[in-house]
Protein backbone atom coordinates (compact mmCIF):
# COMPACT_ATOMS: atom_id res chain seq x y z
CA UNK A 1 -26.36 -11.39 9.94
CA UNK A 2 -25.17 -7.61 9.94
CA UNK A 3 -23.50 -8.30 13.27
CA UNK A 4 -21.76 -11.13 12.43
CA UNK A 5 -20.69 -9.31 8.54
CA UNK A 6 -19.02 -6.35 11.59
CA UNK A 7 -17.26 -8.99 13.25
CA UNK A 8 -15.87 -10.27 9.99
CA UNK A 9 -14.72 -7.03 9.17
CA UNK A 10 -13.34 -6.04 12.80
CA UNK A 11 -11.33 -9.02 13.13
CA UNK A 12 -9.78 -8.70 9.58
CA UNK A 13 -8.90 -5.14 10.44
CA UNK A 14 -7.18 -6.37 13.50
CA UNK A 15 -5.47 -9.05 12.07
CA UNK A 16 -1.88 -9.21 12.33
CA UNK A 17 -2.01 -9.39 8.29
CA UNK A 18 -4.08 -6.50 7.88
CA UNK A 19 -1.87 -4.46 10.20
CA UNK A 20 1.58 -4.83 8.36
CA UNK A 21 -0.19 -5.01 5.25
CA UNK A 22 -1.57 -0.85 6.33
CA UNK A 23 2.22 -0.60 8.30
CA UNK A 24 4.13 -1.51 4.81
CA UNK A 25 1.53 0.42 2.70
CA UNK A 26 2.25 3.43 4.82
CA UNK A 27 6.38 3.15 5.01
CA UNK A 28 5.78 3.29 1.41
CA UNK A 29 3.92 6.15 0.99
CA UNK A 30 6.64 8.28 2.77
CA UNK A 31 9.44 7.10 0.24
CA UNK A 32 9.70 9.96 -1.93
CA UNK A 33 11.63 7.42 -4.80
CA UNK A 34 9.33 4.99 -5.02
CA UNK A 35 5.85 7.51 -5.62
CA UNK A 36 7.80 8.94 -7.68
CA UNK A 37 8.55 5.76 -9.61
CA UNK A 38 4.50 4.87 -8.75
CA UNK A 39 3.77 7.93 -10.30
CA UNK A 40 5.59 8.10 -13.40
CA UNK A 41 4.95 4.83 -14.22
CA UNK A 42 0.90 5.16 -13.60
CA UNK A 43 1.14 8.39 -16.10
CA UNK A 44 3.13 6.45 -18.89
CA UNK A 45 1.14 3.63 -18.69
CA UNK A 46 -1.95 6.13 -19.76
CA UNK A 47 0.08 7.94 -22.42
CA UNK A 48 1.16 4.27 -23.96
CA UNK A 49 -2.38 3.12 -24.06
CA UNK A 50 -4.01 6.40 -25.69
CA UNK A 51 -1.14 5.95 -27.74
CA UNK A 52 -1.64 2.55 -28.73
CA UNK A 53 -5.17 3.26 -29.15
CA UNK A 54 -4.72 5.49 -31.69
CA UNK A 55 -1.88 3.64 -33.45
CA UNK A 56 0.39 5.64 -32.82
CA UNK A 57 3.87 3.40 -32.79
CA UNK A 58 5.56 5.41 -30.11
CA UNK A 59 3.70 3.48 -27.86
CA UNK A 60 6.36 0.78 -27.91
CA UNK A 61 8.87 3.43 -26.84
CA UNK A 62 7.17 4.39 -23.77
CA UNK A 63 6.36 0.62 -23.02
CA UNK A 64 10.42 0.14 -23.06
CA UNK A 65 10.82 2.99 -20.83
CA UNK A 66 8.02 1.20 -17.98
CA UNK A 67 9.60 -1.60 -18.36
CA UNK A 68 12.98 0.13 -17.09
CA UNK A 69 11.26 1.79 -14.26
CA UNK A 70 9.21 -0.92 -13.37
CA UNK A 71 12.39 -3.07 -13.20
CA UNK A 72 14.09 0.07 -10.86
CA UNK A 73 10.81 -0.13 -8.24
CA UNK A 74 11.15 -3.79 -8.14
CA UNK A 75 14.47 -3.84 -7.30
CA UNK A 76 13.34 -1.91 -3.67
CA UNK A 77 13.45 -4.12 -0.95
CA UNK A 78 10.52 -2.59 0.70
CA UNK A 79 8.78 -2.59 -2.36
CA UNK A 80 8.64 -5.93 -2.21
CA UNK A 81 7.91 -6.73 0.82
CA UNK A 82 4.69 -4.25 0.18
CA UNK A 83 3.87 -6.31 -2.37
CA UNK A 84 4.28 -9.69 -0.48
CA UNK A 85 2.23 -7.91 2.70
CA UNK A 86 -0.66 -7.30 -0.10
CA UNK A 87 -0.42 -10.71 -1.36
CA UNK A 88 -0.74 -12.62 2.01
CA UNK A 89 -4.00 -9.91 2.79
CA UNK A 90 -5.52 -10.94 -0.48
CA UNK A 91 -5.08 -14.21 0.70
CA UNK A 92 -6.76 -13.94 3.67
CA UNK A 93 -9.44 -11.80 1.93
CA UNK A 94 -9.99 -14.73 -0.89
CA UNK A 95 -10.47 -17.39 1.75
CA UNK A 96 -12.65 -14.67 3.91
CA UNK A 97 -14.88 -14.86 0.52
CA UNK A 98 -15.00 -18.14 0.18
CA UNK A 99 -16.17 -18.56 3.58
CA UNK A 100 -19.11 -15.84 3.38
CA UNK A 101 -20.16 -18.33 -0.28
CA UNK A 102 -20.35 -21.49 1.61
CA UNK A 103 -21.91 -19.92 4.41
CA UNK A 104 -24.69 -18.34 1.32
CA UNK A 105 -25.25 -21.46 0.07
CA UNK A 106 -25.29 -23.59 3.26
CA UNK A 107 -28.09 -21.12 4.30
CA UNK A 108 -30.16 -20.47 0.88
């Protein structure tokens, strides 16, 4: 079982999927624009919920203002196709799940 578990793992790691899912993920570390986006946005998000948590109204403010940056980022081509790279690796990762469950219950 723990060898076949590695060879799951080795041959999503060498799928073609995998590997410009890591290739976008990397171009888009080196952007400087988009962390920074990533970054700003990730710290107002925080400030908006504390905010919100302790009903404070400003909250709202800040929520406008993610909502601008947010709309900036997805406006990056390679931003996107990041995020469509990630979505067709989930995919292969939800139907890699769903394999290891039937194989579980096939074999309990």
């Amino acid at each position: 079982m723990n060898s076949t578990l590695e060879e799951l793992f080795y041959t999503i790691e060498n799928s073609s999927v995998y590997k410009e899912y890591k290739k976008m993920e990397n171009i888009l570390s080196q952007d400087g624009e988009i962390k920074q986006l990533l970054e700003e946005i990730k710290s107002l998000e925080k400030e908006a919920t504390y905010l919100e948590y302790i009903g404070d109204e400003k909250y709202k403010e800040i929520d406008e203002e993610i909502k601008k940056k947010a709309d900036i980022l997805n406006n990056k081509h390679v931003y996107q196709e990041y995020l469509n790279k990630m979505e067709e690796f989930n995919n292969e990762l939800s139907a890699s799940s769903k394999m290891i469950e039937k194989y579980i219950e096939e074999k309990v």
